[in-house]
C-alpha atoms as a PDB file:
ATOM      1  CA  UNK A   1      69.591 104.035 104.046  1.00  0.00           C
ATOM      2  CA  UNK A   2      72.120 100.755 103.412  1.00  0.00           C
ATOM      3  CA  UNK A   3      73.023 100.692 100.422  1.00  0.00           C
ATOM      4  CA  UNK A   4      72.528  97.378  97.912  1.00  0.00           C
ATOM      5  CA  UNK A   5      75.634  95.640  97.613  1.00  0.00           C
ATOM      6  CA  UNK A   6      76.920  95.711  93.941  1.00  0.00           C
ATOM      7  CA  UNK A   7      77.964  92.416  92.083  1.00  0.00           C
ATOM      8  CA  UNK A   8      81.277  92.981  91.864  1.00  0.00           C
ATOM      9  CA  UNK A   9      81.607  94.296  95.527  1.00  0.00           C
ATOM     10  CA  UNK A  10      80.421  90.480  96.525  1.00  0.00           C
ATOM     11  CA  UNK A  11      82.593  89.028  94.200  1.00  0.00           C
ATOM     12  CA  UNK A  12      85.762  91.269  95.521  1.00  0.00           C
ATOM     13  CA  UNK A  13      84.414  90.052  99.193  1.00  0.00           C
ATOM     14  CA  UNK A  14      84.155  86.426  97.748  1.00  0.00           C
ATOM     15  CA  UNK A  15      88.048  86.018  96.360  1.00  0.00           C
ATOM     16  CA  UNK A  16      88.817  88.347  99.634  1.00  0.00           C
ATOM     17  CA  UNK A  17      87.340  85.759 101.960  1.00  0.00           C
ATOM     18  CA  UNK A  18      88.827  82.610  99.663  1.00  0.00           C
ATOM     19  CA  UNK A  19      92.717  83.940  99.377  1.00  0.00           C
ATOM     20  CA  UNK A  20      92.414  85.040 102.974  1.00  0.00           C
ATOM     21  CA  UNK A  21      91.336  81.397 103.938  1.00  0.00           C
ATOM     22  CA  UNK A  22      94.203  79.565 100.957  1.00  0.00           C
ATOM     23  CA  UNK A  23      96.942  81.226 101.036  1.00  0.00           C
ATOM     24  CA  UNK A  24      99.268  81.045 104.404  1.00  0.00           C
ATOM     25  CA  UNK A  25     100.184  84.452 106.045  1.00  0.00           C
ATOM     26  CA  UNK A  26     103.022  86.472 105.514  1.00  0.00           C
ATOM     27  CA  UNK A  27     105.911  85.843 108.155  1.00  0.00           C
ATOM     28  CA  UNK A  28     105.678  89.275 110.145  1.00  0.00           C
ATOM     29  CA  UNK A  29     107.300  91.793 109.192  1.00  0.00           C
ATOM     30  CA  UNK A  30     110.157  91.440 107.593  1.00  0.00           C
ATOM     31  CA  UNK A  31     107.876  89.055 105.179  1.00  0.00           C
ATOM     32  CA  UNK A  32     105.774  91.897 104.316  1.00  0.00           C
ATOM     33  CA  UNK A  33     109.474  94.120 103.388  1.00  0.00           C
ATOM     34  CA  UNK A  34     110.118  90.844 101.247  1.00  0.00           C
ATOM     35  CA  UNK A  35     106.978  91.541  99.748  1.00  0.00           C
ATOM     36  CA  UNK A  36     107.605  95.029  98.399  1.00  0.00           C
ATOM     37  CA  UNK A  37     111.270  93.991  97.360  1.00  0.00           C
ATOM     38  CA  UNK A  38     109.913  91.308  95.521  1.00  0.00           C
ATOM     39  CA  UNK A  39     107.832  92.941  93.529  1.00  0.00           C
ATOM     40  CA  UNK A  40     110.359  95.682  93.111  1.00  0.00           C
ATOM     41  CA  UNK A  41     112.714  92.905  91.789  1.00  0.00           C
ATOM     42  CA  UNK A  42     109.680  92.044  89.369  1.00  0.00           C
ATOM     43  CA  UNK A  43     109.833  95.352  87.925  1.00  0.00           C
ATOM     44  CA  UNK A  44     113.701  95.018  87.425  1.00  0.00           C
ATOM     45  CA  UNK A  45     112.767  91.557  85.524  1.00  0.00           C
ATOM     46  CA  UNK A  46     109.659  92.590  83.353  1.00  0.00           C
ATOM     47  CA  UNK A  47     111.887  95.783  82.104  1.00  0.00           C
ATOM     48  CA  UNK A  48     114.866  93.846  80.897  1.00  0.00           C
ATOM     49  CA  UNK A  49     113.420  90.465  79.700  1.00  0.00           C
ATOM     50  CA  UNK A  50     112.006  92.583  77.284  1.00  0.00           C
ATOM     51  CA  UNK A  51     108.298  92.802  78.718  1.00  0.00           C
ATOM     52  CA  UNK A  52     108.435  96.120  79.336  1.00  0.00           C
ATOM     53  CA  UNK A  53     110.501  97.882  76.269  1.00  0.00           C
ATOM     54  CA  UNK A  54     112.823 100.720  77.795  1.00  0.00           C
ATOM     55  CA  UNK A  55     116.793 101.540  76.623  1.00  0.00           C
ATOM     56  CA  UNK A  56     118.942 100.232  79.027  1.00  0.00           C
ATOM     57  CA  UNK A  57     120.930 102.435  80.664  1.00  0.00           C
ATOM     58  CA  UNK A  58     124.437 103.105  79.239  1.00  0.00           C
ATOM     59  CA  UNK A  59     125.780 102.358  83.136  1.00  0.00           C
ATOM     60  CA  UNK A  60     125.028  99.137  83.461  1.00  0.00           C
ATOM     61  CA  UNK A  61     127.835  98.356  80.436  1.00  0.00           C
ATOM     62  CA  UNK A  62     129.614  96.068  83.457  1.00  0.00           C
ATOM     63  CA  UNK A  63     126.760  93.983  83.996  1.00  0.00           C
ATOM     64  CA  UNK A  64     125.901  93.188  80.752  1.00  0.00           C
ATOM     65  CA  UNK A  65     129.991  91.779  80.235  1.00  0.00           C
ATOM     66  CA  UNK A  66     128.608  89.257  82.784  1.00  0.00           C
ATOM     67  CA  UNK A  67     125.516  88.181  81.064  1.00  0.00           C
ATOM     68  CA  UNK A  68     122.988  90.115  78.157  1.00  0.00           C
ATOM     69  CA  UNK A  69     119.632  92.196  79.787  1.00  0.00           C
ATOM     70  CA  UNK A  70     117.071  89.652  79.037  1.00  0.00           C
ATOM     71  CA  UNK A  71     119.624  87.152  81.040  1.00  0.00           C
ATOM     72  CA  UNK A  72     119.423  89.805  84.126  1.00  0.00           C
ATOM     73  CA  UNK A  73     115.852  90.030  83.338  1.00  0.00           C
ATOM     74  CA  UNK A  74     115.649  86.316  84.501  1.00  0.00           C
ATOM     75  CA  UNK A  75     118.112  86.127  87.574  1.00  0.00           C
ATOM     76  CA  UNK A  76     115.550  89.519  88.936  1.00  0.00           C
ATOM     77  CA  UNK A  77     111.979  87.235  88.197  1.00  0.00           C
ATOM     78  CA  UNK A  78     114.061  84.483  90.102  1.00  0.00           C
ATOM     79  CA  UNK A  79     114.982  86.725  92.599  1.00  0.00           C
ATOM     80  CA  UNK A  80     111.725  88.336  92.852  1.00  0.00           C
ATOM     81  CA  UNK A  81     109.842  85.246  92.715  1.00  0.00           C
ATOM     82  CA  UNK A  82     112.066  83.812  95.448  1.00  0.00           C
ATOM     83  CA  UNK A  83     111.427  86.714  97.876  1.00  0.00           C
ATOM     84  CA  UNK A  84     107.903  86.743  97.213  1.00  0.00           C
ATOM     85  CA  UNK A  85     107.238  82.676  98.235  1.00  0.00           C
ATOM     86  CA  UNK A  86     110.089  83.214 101.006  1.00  0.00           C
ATOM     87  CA  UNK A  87     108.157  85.555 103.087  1.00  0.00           C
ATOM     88  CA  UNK A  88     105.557  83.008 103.666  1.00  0.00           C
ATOM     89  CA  UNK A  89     108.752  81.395 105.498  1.00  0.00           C
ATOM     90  CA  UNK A  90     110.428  81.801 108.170  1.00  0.00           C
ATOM     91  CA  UNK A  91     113.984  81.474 106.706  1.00  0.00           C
ATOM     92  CA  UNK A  92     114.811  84.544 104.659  1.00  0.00           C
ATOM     93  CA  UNK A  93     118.327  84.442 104.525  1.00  0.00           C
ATOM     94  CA  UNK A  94     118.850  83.234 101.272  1.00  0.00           C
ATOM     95  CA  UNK A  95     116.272  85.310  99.000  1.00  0.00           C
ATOM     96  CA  UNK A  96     117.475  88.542 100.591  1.00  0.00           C
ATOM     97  CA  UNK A  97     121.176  87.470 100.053  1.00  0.00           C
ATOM     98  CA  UNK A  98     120.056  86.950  96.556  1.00  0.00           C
ATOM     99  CA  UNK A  99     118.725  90.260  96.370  1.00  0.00           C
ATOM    100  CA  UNK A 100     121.640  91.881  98.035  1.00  0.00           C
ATOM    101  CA  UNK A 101     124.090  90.611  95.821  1.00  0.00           C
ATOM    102  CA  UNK A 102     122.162  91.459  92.852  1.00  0.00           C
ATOM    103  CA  UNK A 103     121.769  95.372  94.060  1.00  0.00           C
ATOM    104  CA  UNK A 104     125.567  95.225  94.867  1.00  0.00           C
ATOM    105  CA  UNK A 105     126.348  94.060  91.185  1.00  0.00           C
ATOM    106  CA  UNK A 106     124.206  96.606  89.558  1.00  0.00           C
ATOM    107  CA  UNK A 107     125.485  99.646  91.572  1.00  0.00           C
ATOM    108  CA  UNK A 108     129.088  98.781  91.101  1.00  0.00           C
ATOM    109  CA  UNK A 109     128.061  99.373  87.060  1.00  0.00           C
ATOM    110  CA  UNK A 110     126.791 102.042  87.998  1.00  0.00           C
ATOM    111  CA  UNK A 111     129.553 103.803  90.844  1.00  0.00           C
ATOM    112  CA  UNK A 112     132.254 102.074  87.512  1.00  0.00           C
ATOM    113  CA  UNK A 113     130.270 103.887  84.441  1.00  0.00           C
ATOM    114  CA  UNK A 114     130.252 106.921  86.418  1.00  0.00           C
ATOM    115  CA  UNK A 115     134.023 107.242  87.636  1.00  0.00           C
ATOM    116  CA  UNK A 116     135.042 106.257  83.827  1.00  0.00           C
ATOM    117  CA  UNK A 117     132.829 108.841  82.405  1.00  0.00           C
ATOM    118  CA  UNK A 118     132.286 111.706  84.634  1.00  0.00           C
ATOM    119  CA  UNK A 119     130.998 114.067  82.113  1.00  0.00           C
ATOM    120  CA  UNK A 120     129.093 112.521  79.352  1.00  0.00           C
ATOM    121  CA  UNK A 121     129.540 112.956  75.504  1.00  0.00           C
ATOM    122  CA  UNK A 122     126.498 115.816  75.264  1.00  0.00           C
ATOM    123  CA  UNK A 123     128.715 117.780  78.083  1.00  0.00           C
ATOM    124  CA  UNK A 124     126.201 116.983  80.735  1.00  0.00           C
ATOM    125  CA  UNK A 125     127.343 115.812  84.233  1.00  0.00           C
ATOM    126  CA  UNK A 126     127.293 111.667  84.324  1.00  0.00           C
ATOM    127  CA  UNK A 127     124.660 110.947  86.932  1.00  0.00           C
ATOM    128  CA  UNK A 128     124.856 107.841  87.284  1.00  0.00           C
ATOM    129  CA  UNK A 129     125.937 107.718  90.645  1.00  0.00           C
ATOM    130  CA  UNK A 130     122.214 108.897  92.248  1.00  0.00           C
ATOM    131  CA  UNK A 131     121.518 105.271  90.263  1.00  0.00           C
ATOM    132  CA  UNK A 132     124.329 103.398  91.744  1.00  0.00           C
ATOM    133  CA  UNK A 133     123.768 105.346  95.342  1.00  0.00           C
ATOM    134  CA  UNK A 134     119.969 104.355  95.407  1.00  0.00           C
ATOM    135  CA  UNK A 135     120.517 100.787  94.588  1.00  0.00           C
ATOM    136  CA  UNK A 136     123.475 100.966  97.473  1.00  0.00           C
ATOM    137  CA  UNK A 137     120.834 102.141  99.708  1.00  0.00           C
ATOM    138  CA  UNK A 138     118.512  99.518  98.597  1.00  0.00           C
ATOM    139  CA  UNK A 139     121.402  96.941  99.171  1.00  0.00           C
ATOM    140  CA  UNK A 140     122.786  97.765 102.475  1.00  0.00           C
ATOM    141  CA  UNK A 141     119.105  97.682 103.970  1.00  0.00           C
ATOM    142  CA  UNK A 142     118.585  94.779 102.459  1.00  0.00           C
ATOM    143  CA  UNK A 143     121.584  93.393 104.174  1.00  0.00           C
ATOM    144  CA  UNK A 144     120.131  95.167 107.220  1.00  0.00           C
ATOM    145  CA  UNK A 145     117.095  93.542 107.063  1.00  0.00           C
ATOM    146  CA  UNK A 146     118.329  89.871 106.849  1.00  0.00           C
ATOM    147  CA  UNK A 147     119.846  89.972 110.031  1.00  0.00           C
ATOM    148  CA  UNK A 148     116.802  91.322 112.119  1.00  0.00           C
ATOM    149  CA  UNK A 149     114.486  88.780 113.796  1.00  0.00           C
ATOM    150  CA  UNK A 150     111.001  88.412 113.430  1.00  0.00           C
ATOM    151  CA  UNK A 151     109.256  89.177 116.514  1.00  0.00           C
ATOM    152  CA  UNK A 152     107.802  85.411 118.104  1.00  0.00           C
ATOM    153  CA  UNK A 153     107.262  82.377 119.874  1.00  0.00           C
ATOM    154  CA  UNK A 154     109.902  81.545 116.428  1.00  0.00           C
ATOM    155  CA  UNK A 155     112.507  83.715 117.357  1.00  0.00           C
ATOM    156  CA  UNK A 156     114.810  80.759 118.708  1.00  0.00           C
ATOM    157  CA  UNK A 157     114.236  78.727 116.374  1.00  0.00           C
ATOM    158  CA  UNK A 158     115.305  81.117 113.948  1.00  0.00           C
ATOM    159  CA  UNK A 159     119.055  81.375 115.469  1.00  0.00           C
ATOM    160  CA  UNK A 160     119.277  77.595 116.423  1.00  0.00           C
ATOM    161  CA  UNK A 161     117.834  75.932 113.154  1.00  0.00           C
ATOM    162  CA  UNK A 162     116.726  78.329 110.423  1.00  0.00           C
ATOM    163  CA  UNK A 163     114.125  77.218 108.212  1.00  0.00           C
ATOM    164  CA  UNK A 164     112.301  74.921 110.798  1.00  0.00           C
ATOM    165  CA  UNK A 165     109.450  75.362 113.207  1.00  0.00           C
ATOM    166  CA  UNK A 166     108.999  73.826 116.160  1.00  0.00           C
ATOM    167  CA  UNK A 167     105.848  74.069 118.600  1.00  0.00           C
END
């Protein structure tokens, strides 16, 4: 026995159908990564705009010399935002350079807080480092990333002339 559609199973089909049909498709894979960065790089933005209400972390003391959180908070919604229309695109380079550099910044705080205070005031064992290693990590792929090709009839295009299509 079939069972009766429910309301809100034809309206979830309905804005399916309609956002499939509106918006224009990722640009393969490495879009889709851009994807998940950017809304990584969203989550870096809502915590330190002040959306999201967290204590910062007491690494990230060389940063904020630069500019205050809620400052960061913006450049990582631009960044995020940036990545997230870019991988509709075919030219990536300059979202995930923004997103590299950003990373890079942020775990030098970290790798800096750490080697100044090894051992913190409560005698516990700094650990900032796994912070400044992930973010490293996140960075250098990043970097990685940027450099591959997207698989298609694009892919000379892409070395000649980034940024435009040609049929």
């Amino acid at each position: 026995m079939a069972r009766m559609p429910t309301a809100f199973g034809q309206l979830l089909r309905r804005a399916h159908s309609s956002a499939k049909t509106a918006l224009p498709p990722v640009y393969g894979p490495r879009g889709q990564i851009m994807l998940g960065k950017g809304m990584m790089s969203l989550c870096f933005a809502f915590a330190y705009i002040g959306v999201i209400s967290i204590p910062p972390q007491p690494g990230l003391a060389l940063v904020t010399e630069l500019l205050p959180l809620p400052l960061w908070g913006v450049a990582w919604f631009l960044c995020g935002f940036l990545l997230i229309t870019s991988a509709f695109r075919v030219d990536h380079s300059r979202a995930l350079g923004l997103l590299t550099a950003l990373l890079c910044l942020w775990s030098l705080s970290l790798f800096s807080f750490f080697f100044n205070v090894p051992v913190l005031s409560n005698g516990q064992i700094n650990t900032a480092y796994l912070s400044g290693a992930l973010l490293l990590s996140m960075a250098v792929s990043t970097a990685g990333i940027g450099r591959m090709l997207n698989q298609g009839k694009t892919h000379s295009e892409v070395i000649e002339k980034p940024g435009a299509l040609h049929d």
